[in-house]
Protein backbone atom coordinates (compact mmCIF):
# COMPACT_ATOMS: atom_id res chain seq x y z
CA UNK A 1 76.30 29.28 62.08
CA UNK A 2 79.90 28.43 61.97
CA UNK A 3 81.31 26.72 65.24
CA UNK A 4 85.11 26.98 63.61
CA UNK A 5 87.13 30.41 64.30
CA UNK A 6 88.92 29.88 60.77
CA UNK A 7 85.16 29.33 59.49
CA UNK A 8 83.54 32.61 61.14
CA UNK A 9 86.07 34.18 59.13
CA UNK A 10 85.66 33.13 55.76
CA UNK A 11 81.39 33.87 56.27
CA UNK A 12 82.20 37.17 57.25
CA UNK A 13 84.55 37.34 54.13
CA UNK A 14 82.16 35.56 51.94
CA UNK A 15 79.64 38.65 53.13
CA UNK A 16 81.99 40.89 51.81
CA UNK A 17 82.94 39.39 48.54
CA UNK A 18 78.97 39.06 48.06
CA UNK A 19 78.42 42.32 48.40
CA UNK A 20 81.11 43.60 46.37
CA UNK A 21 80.26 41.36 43.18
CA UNK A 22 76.43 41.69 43.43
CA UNK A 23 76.90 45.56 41.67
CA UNK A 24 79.22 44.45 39.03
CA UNK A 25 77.13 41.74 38.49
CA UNK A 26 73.80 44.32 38.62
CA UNK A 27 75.68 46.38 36.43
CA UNK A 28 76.17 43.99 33.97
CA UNK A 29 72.13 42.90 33.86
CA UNK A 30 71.72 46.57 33.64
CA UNK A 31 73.51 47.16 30.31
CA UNK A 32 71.80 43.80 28.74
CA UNK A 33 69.16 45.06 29.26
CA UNK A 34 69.04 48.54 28.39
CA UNK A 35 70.97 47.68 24.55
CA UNK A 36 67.88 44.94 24.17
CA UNK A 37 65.07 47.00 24.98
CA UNK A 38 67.07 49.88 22.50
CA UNK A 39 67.41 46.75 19.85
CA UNK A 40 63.36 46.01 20.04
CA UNK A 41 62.84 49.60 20.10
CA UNK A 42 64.24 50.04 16.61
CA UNK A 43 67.21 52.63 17.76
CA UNK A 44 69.98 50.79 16.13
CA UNK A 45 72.64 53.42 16.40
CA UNK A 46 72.24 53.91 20.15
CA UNK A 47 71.25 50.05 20.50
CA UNK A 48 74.94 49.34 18.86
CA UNK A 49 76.99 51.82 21.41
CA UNK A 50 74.48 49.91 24.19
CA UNK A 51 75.95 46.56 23.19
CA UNK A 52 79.49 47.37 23.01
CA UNK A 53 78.61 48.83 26.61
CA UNK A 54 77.11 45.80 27.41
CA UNK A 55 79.70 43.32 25.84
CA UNK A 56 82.26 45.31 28.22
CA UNK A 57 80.45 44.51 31.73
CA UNK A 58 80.20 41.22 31.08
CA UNK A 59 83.85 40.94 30.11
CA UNK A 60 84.74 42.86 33.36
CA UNK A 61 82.50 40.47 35.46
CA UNK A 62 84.11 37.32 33.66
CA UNK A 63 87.76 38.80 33.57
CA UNK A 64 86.77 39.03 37.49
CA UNK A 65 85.90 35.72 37.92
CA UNK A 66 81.83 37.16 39.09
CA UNK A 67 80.28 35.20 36.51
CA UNK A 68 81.71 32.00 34.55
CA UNK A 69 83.76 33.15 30.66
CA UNK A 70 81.49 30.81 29.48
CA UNK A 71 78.18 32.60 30.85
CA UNK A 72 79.53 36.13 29.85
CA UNK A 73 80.39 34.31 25.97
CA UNK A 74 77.01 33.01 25.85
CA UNK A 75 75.61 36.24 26.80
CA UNK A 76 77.75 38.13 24.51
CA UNK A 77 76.63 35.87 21.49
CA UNK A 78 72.76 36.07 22.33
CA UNK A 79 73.04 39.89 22.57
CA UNK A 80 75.01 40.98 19.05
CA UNK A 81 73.13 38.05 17.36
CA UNK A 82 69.72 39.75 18.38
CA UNK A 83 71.48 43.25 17.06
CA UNK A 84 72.41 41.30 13.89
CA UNK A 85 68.71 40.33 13.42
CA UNK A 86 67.73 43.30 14.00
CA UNK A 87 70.00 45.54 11.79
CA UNK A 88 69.63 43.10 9.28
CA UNK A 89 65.66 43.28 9.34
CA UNK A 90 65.90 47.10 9.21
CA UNK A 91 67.97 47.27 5.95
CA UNK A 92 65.14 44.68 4.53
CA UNK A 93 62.76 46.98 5.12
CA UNK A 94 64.50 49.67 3.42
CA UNK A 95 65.26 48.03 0.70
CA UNK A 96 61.62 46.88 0.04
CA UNK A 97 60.15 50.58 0.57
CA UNK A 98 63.23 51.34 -1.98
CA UNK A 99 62.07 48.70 -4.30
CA UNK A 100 58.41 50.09 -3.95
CA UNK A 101 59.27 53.15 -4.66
CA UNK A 102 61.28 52.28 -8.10
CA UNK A 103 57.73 49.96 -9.18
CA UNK A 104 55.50 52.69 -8.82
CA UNK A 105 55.04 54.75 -12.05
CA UNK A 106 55.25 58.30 -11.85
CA UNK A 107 52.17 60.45 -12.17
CA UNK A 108 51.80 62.89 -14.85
CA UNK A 109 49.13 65.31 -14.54
């Protein structure tokens, strides 16, 4: 406990400020998490508008000095990679099925 008048302040600030950046940091964790369980889910379209929801907390918590630029970068990078992957993956698949499709010789009966 802080024996200094000047340093009873700044703990009862530092409560505060704590309390005030845990839900934009929450918020942020929130929307990572939502767009990457959409992304393993296979809902691309809704996964992409999760992301750019996502990208934007974690811009908000950097621009605010809550978490590091460097953190909410790094972040940023791992989360529209794994949407990269995945989109990428998906139009793979289609164009195999599409390719499948084309081999197969049509039946005449």
């Amino acid at each position: 406990m802080p024996q200094i008048k000047s340093a009873e302040k700044q703990a009862r600030a530092a409560v505060g400020r704590r309390l005030r950046n845990k839900s934009v940091q929450s918020q942020a964790k929130t929307d990572v998490t939502k767009a990457e369980k959409l992304i393993f889910s296979g809902e691309l379209e809704a996964a992409q508008k999760a992301v750019v929801a996502a990208v934007r907390s974690l811009d908000k918590a950097a621009e605010k000095g809550i978490i590091h630029a460097n953190n909410a970068s790094r972040r940023k990078s791992r989360l529209v990679r794994k949407l990269n992957e995945a989109q990428a993956l998906s139009s793979a698949k289609a164009e195999a099925e599409e390719a499948a499709k084309s081999e197969e010789p049509a039946k005449e009966e």
